[in-house]
Protein backbone atom coordinates (compact mmCIF):
# COMPACT_ATOMS: atom_id res chain seq x y z
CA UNK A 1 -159.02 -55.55 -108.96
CA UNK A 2 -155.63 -55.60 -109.45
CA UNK A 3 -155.64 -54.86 -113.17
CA UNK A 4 -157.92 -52.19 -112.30
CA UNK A 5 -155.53 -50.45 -109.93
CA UNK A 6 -153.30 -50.71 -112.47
CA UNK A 7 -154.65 -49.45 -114.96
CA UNK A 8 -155.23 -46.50 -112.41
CA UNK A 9 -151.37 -46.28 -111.79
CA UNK A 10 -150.71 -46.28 -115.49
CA UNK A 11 -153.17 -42.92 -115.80
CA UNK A 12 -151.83 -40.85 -113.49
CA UNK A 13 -148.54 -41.67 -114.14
CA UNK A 14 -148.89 -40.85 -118.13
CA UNK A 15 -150.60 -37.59 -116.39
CA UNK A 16 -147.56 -36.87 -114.45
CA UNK A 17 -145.22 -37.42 -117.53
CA UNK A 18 -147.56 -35.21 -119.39
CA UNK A 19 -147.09 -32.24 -116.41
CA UNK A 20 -143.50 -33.41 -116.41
CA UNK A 21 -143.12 -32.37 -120.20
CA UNK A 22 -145.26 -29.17 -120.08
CA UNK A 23 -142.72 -28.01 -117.38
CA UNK A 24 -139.80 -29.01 -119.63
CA UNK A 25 -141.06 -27.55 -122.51
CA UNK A 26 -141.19 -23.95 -120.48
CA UNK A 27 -137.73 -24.05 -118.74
CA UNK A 28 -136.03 -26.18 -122.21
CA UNK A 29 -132.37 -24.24 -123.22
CA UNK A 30 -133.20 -23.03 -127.15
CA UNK A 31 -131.00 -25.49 -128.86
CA UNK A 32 -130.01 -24.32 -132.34
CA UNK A 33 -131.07 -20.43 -133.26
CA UNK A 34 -133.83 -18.35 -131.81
CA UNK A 35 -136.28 -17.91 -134.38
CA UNK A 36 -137.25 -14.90 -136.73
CA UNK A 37 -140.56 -14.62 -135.34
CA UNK A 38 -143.75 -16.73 -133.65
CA UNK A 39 -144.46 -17.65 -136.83
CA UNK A 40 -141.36 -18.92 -137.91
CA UNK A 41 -141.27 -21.14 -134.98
CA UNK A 42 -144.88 -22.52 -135.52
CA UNK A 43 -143.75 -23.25 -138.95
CA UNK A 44 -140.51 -25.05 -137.63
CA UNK A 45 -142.86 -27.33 -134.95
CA UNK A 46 -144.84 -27.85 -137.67
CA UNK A 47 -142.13 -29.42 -139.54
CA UNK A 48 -140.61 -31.63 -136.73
CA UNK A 49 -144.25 -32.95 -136.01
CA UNK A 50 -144.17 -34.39 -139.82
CA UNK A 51 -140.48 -35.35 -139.69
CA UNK A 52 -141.35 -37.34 -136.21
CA UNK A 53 -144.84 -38.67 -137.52
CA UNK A 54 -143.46 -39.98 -140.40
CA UNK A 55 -141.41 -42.49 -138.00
CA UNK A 56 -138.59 -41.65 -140.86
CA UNK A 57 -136.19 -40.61 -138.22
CA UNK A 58 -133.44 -42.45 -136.42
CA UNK A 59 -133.54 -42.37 -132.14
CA UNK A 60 -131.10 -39.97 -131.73
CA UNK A 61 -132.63 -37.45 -134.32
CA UNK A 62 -136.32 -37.97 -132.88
CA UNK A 63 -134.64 -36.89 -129.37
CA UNK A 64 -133.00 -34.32 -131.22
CA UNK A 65 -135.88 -32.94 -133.09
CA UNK A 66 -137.94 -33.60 -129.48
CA UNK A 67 -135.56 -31.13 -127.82
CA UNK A 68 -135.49 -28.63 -130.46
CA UNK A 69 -139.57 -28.65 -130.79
CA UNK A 70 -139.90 -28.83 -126.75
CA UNK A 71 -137.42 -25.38 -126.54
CA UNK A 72 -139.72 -23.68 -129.40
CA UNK A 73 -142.64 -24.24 -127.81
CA UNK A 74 -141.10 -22.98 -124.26
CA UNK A 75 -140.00 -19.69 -126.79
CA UNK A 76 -143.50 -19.50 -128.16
CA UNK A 77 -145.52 -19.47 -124.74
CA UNK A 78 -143.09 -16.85 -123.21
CA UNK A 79 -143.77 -14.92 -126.54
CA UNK A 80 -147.13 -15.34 -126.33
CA UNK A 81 -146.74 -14.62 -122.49
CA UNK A 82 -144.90 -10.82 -122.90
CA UNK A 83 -147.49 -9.73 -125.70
CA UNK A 84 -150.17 -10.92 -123.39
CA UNK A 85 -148.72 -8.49 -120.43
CA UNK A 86 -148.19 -5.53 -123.03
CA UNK A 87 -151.70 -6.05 -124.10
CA UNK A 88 -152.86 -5.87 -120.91
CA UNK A 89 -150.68 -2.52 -120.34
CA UNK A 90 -152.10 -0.83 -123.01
CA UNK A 91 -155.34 -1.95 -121.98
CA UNK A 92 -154.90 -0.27 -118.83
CA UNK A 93 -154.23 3.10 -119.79
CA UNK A 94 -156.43 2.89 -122.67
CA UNK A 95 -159.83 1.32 -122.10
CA UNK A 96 -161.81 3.36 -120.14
CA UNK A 97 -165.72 4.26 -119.87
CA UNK A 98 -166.54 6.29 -122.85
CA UNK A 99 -167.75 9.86 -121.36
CA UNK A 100 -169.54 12.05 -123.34
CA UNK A 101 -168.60 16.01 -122.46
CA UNK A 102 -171.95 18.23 -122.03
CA UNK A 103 -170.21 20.97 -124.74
CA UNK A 104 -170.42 17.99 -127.35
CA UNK A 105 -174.54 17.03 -126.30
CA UNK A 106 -174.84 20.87 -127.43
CA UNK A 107 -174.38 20.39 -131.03
């Protein structure tokens, strides 16, 4: 029962570190320069993934690389997050029931 409980603990907590890094990744400084472009960053977390998954790296440049990857993906959801908002302004003033006018049923 113990073990069980335990095993419980261990599961919520690796849940809470997960929220805990989703929240850091959002409010992380950009460390280094702002990328070009959403793309550009993509391609740069791309690159740290294989540089930290090729356990290649010493502690202090897996935190390093860690920070830098955690404020590009912070950069990309905001990014993501202000096209999402113009989208939906555009949408606003633009999508609207198509109405056919009587003077064009006449032809």
């Amino acid at each position: 029962m113990v073990k069980s409980s335990s095993r419980q603990g261990s599961a919520s907590g690796a849940a809470a570190e997960g929220a805990d890094a989703a929240r850091e990744a959002q409010a992380a400084p950009m460390t280094g320069p702002a990328p070009e472009s959403f793309e550009h960053a993509l391609g740069e977390l791309e690159q740290i993934v294989q540089r930290m998954e090729s356990g290649a790296l010493s502690l202090e440049q897996s935190l390093a690389d860690y920070r830098r990857g955690a404020a590009l993906v912070g950069w990309c959801r905001r990014s993501l997050a202000d096209v999402q908002q113009q989208v939906r302004i555009l949408e606003a003033d633009l999508l609207r029931p198509f109405e056919v006018d009587a003077a064009d049923d006449s032809r």
